[in-house]
N, C-alpha and C. Protein backbone atom coordinates (compact mmCIF):
# COMPACT_ATOMS: atom_id res chain seq x y z
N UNK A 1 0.86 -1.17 0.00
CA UNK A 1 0.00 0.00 0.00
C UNK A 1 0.91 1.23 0.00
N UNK A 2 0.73 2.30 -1.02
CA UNK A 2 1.62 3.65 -0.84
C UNK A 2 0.86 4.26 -0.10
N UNK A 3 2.19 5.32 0.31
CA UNK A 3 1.99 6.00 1.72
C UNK A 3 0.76 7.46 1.63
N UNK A 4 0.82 7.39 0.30
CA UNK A 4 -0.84 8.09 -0.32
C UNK A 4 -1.94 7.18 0.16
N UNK A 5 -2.02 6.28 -0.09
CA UNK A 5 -3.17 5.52 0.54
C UNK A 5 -3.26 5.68 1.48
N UNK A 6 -2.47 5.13 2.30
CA UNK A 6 -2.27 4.64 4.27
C UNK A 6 -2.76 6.02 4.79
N UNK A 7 -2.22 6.78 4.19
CA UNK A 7 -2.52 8.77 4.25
C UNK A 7 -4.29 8.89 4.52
N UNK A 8 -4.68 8.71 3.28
CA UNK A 8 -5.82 8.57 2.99
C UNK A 8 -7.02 7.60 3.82
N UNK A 9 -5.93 6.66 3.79
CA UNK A 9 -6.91 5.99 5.22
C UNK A 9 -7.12 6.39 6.51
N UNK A 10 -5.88 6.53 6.71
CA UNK A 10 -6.06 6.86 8.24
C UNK A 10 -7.13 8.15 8.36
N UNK A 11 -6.61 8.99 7.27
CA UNK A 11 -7.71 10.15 7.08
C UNK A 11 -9.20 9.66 7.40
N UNK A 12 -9.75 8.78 6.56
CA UNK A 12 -11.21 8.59 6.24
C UNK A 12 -11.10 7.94 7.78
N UNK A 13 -10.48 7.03 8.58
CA UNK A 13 -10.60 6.90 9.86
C UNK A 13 -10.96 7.32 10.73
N UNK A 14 -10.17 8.44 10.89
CA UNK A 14 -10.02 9.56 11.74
C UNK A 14 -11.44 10.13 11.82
N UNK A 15 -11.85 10.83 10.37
CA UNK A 15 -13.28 11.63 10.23
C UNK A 15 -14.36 10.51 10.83
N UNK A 16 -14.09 8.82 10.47
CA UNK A 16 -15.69 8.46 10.60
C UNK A 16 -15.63 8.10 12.14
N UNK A 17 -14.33 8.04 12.68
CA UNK A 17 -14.47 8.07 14.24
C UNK A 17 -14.39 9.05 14.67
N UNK A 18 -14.62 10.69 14.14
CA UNK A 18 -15.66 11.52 15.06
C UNK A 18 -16.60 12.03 14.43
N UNK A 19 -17.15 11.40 13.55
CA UNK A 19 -18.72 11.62 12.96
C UNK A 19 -19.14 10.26 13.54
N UNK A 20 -19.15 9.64 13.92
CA UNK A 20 -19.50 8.80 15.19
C UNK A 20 -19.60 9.17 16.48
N UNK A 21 -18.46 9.53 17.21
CA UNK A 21 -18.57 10.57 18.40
C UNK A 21 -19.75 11.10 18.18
N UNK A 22 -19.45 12.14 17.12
CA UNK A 22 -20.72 13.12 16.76
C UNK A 22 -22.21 12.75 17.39
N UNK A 23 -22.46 11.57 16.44
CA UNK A 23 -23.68 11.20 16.28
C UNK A 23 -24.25 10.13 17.66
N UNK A 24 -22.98 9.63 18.32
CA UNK A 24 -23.05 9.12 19.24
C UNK A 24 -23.31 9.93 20.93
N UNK A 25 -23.19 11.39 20.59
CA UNK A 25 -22.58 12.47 21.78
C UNK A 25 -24.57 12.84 21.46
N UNK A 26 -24.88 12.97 20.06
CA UNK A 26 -26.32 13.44 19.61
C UNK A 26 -27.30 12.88 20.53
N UNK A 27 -26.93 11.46 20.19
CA UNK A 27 -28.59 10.05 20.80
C UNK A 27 -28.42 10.28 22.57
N UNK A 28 -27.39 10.28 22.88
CA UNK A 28 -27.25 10.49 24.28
C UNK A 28 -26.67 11.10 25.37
N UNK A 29 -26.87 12.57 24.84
CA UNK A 29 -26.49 13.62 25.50
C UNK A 29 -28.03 14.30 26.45
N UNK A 30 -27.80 14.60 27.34
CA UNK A 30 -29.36 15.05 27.95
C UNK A 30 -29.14 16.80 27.39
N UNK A 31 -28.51 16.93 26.77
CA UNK A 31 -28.31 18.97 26.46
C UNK A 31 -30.01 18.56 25.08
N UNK A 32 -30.11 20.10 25.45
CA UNK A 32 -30.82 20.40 24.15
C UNK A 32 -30.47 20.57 22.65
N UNK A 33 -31.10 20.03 21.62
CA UNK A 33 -30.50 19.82 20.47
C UNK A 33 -29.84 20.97 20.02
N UNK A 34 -29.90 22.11 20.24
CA UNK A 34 -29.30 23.58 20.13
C UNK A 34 -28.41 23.69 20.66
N UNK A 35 -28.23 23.49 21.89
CA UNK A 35 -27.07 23.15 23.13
C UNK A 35 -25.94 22.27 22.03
N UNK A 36 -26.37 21.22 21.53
CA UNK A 36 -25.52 19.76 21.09
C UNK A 36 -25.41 20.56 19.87
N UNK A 37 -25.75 21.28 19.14
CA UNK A 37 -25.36 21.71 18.11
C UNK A 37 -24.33 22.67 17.92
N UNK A 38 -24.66 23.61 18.62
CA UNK A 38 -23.57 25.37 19.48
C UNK A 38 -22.26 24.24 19.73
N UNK A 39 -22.45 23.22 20.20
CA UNK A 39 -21.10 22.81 20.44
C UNK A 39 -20.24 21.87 19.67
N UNK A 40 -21.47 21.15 18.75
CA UNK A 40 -20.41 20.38 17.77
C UNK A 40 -20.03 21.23 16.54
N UNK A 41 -20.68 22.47 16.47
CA UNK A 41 -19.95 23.37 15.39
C UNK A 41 -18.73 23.77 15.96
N UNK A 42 -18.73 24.21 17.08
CA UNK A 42 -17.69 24.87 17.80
C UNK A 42 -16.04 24.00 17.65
N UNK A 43 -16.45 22.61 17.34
CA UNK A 43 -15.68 21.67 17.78
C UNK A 43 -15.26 21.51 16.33
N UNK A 44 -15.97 21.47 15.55
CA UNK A 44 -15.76 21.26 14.52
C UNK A 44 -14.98 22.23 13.37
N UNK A 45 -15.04 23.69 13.96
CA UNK A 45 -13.99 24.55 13.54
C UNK A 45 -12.26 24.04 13.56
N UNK A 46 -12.36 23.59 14.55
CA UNK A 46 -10.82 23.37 14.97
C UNK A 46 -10.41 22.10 14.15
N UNK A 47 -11.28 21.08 13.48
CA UNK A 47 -11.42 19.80 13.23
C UNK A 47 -10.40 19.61 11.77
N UNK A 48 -10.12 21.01 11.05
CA UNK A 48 -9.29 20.39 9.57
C UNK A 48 -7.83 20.97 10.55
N UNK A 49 -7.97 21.47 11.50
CA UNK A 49 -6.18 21.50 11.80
C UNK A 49 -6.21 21.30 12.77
N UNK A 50 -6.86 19.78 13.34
CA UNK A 50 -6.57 19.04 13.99
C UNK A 50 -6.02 17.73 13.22
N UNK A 51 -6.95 17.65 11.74
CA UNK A 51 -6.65 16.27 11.04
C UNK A 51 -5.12 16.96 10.52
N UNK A 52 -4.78 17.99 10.05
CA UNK A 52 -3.43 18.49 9.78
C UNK A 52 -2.84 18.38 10.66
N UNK A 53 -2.60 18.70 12.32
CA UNK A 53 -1.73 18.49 12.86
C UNK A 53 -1.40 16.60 12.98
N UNK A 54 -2.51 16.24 13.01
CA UNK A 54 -2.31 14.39 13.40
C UNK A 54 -1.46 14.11 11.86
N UNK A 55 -1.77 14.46 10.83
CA UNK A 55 -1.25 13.77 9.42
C UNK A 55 0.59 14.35 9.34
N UNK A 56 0.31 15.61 9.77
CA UNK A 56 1.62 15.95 9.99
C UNK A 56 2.61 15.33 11.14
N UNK A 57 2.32 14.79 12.28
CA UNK A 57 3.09 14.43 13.01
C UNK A 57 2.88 12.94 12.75
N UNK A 58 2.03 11.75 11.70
CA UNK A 58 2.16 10.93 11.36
C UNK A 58 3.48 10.69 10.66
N UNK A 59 3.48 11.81 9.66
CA UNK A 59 4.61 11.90 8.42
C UNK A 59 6.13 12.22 9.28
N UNK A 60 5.82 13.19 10.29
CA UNK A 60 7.56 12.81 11.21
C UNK A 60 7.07 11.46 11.51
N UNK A 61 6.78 10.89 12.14
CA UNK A 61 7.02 9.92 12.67
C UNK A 61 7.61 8.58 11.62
N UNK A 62 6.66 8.48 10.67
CA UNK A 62 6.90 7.85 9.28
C UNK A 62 8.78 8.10 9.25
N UNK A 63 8.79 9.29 8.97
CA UNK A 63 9.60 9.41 8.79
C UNK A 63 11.08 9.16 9.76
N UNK A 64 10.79 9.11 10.86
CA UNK A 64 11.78 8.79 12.02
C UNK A 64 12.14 7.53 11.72
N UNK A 65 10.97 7.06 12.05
CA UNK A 65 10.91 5.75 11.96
C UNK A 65 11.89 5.06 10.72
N UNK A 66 11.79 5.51 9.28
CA UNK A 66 12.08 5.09 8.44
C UNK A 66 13.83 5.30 8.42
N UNK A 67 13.70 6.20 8.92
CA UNK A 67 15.85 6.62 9.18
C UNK A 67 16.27 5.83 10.48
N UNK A 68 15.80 5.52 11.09
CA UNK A 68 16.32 4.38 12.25
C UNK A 68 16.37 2.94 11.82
N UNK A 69 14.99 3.00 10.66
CA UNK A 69 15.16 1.40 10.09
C UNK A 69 16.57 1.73 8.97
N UNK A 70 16.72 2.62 8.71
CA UNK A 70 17.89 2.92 7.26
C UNK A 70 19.34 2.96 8.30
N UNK A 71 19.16 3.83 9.33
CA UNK A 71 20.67 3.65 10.27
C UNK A 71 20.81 2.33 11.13
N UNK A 72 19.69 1.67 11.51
CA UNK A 72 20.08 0.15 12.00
C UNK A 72 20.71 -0.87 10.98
N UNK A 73 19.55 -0.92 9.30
CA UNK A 73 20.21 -2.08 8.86
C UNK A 73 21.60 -1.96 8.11
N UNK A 74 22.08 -0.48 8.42
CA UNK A 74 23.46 0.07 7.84
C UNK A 74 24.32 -0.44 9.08
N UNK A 75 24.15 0.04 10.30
CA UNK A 75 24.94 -0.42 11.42
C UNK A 75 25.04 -1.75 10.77
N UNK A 76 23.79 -3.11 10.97
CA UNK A 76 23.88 -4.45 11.22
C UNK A 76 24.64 -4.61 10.03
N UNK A 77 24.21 -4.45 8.84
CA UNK A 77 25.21 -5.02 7.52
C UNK A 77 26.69 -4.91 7.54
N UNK A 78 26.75 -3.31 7.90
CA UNK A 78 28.82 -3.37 8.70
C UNK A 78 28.90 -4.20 9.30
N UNK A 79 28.38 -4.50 10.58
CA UNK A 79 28.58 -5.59 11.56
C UNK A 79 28.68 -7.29 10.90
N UNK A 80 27.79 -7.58 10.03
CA UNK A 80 27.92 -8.85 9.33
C UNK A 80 28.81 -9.05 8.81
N UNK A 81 28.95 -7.43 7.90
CA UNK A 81 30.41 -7.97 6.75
C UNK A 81 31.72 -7.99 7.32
N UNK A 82 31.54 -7.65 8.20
CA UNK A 82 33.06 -7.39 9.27
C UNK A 82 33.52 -9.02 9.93
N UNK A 83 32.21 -9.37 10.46
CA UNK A 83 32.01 -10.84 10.97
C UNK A 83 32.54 -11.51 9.56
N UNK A 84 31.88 -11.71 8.53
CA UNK A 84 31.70 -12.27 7.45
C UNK A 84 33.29 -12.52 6.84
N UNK A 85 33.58 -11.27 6.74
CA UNK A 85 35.61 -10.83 6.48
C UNK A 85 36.42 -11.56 7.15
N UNK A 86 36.26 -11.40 8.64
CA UNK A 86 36.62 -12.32 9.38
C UNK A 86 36.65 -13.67 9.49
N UNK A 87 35.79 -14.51 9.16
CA UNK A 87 35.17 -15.75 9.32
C UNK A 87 36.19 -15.99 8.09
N UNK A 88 36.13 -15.34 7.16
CA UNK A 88 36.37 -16.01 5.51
C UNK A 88 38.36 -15.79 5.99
N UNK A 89 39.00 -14.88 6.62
CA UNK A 89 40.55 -14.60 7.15
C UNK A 89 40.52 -15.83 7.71
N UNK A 90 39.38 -16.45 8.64
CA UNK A 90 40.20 -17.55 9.14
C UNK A 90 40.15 -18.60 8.96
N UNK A 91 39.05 -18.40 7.96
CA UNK A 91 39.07 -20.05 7.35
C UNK A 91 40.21 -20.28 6.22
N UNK A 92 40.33 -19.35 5.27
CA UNK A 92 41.76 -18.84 4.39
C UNK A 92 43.07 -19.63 4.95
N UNK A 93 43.07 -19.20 6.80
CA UNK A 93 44.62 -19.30 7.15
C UNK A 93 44.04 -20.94 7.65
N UNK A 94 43.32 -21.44 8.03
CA UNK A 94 42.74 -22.53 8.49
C UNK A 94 43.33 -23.70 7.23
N UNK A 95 42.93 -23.24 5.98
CA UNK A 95 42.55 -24.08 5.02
C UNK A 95 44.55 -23.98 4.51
N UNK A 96 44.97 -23.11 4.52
CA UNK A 96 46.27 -22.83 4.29
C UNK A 96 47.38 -23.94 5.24
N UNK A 97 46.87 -23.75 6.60
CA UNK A 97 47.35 -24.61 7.61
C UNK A 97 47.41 -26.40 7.65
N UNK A 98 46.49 -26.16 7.15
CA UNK A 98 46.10 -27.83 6.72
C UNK A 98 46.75 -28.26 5.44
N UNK A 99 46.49 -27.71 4.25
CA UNK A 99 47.31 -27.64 3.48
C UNK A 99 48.52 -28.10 3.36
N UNK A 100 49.25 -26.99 4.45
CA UNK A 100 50.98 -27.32 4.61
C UNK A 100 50.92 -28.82 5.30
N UNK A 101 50.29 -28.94 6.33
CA UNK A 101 50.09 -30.30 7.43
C UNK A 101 50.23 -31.63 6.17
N UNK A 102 49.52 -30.88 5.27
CA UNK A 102 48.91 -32.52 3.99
C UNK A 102 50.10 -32.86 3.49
N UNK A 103 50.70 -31.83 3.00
CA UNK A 103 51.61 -31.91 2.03
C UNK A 103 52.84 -32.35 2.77
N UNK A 104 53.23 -31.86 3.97
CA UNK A 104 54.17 -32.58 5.32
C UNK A 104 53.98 -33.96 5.38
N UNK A 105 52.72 -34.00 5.19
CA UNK A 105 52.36 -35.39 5.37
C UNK A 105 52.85 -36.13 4.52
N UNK A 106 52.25 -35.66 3.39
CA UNK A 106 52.50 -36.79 1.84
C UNK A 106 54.28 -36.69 1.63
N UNK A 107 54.69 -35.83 2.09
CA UNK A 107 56.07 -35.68 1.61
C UNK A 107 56.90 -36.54 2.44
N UNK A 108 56.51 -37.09 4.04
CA UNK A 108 57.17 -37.82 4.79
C UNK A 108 56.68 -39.54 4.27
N UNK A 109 55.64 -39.75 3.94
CA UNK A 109 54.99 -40.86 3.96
C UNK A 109 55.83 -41.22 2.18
N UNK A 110 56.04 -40.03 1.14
CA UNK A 110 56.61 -40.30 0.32
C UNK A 110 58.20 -40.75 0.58
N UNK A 111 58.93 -40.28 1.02
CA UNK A 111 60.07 -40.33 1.88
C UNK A 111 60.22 -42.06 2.35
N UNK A 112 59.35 -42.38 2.92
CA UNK A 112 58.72 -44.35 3.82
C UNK A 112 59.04 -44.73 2.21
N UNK A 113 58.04 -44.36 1.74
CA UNK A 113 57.47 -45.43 0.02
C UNK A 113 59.23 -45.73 -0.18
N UNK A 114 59.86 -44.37 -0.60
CA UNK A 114 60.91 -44.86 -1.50
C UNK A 114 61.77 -45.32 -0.77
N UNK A 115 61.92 -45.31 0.59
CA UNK A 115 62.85 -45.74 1.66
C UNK A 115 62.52 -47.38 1.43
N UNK A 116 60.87 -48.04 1.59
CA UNK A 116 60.56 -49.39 1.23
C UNK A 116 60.78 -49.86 -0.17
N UNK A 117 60.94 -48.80 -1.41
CA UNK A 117 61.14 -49.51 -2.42
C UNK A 117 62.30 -49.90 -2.60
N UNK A 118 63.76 -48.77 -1.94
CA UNK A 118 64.84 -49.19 -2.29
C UNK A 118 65.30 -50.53 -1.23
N UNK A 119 64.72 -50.90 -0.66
CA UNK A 119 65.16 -52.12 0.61
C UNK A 119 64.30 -52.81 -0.48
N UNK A 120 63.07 -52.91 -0.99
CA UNK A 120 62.52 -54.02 -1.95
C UNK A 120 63.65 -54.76 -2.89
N UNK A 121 64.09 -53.56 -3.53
CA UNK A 121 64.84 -53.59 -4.93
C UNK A 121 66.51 -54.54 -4.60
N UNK A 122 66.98 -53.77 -3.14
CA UNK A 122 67.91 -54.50 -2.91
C UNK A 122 68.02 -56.28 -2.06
N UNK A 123 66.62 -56.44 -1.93
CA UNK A 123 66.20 -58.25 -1.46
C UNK A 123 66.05 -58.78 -2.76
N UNK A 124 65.51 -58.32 -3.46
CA UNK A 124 65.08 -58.65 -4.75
C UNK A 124 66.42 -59.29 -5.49
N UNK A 125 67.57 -58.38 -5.29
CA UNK A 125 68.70 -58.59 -6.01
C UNK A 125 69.13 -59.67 -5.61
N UNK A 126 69.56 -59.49 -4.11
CA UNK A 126 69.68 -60.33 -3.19
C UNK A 126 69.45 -62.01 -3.82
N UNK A 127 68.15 -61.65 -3.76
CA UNK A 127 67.54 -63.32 -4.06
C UNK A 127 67.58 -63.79 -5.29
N UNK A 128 67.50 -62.82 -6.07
CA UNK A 128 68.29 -63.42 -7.87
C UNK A 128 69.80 -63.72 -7.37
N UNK A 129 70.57 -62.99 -7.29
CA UNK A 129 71.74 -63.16 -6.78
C UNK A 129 72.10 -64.57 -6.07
N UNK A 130 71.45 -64.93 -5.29
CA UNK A 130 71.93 -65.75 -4.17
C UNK A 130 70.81 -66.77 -4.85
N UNK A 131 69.68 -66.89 -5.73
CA UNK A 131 69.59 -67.76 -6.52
C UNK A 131 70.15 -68.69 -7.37
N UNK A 132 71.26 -67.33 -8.39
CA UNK A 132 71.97 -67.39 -9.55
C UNK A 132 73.17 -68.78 -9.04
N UNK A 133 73.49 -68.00 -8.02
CA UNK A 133 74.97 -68.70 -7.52
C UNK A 133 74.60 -70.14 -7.19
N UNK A 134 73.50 -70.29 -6.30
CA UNK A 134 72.97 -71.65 -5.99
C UNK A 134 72.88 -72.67 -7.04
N UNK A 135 71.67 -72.05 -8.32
CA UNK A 135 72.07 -72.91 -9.27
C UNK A 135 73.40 -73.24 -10.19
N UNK A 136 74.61 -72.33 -10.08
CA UNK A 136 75.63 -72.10 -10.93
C UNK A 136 76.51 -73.00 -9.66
N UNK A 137 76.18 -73.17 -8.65
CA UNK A 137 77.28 -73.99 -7.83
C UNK A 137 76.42 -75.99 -7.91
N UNK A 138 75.48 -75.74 -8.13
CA UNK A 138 74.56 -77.00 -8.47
C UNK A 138 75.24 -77.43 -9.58
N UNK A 139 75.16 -76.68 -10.53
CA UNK A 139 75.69 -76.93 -12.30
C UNK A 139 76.96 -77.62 -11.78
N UNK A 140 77.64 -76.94 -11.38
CA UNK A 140 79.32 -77.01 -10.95
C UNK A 140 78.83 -79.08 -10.36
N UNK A 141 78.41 -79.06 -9.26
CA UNK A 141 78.86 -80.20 -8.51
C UNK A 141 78.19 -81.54 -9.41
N UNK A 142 76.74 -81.08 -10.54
CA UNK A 142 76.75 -82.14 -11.92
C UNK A 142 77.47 -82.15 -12.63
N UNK A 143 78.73 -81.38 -12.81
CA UNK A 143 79.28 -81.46 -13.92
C UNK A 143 80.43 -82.39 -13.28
N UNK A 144 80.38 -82.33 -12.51
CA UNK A 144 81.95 -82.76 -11.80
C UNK A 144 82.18 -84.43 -11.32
């Protein structure tokens, strides 16, 4: 709803709750209808700058209102993105940290591998080796 409307409403509000009064002050007032009249004119002079003063101090208020909602969600959004900046710095150095840890890791555990392949490589020899000779000293004692 624009603030022309809401304007407008509250307006037509305002009037039919004291043309109610009015008519309500009429049925059951004990004054004489002359009496009730002398005084709802009287009342009723003052009645368009009374609805001007209420529409006018609606519109400050509107308006207060609307710069406290504009300076809070400015405060809170600094406040998030600051949090937000933060959070993301330490997950950055977090994710960085681990990182180095992995790669420490893989680099020692790589370090084991080739430490076990070269002890593989040299049993391996080993046992061709100490194969070779077995059968070449076998050969030797058929031939002989």
């Amino acid at each position: 709803m624009s603030d022309e409307n809401k304007e407008k409403s509250l307006l037509a509000g305002l009037l039919l709750g004291l043309v109610s009064g009015a008519i309500f002050t009429l049925l059951y007032t004990p004054k004489k209808g002359s009496e009730v009249r002398e005084e709802l004119l009287s009342k009723a002079d003052g009645l368009p700058d009374e609805v001007n003063k209420l529409l006018a101090d609606l519109k400050d208020l509107y308006k207060k209102s609307s710069e406290l909602v504009i300076s809070t969600s400015k405060e809170k959004y600094g406040k998030l993105k600051a949090a937000g900046e933060e959070t993301a710095t330490k997950l950055k150095a977090a994710g960085e940290e681990t990182a180095g840890k992995l790669k420490e890791a893989g680099e020692h555990q790589y370090g084991k591998l080739k430490e076990a392949l070269v002890v593989a490589d040299q049993t391996i020899k080993e046992k061709v080796f100490t194969s070779n000779n077995h059968n070449h000293q076998e050969t030797k004692k058929e031939d002989a």
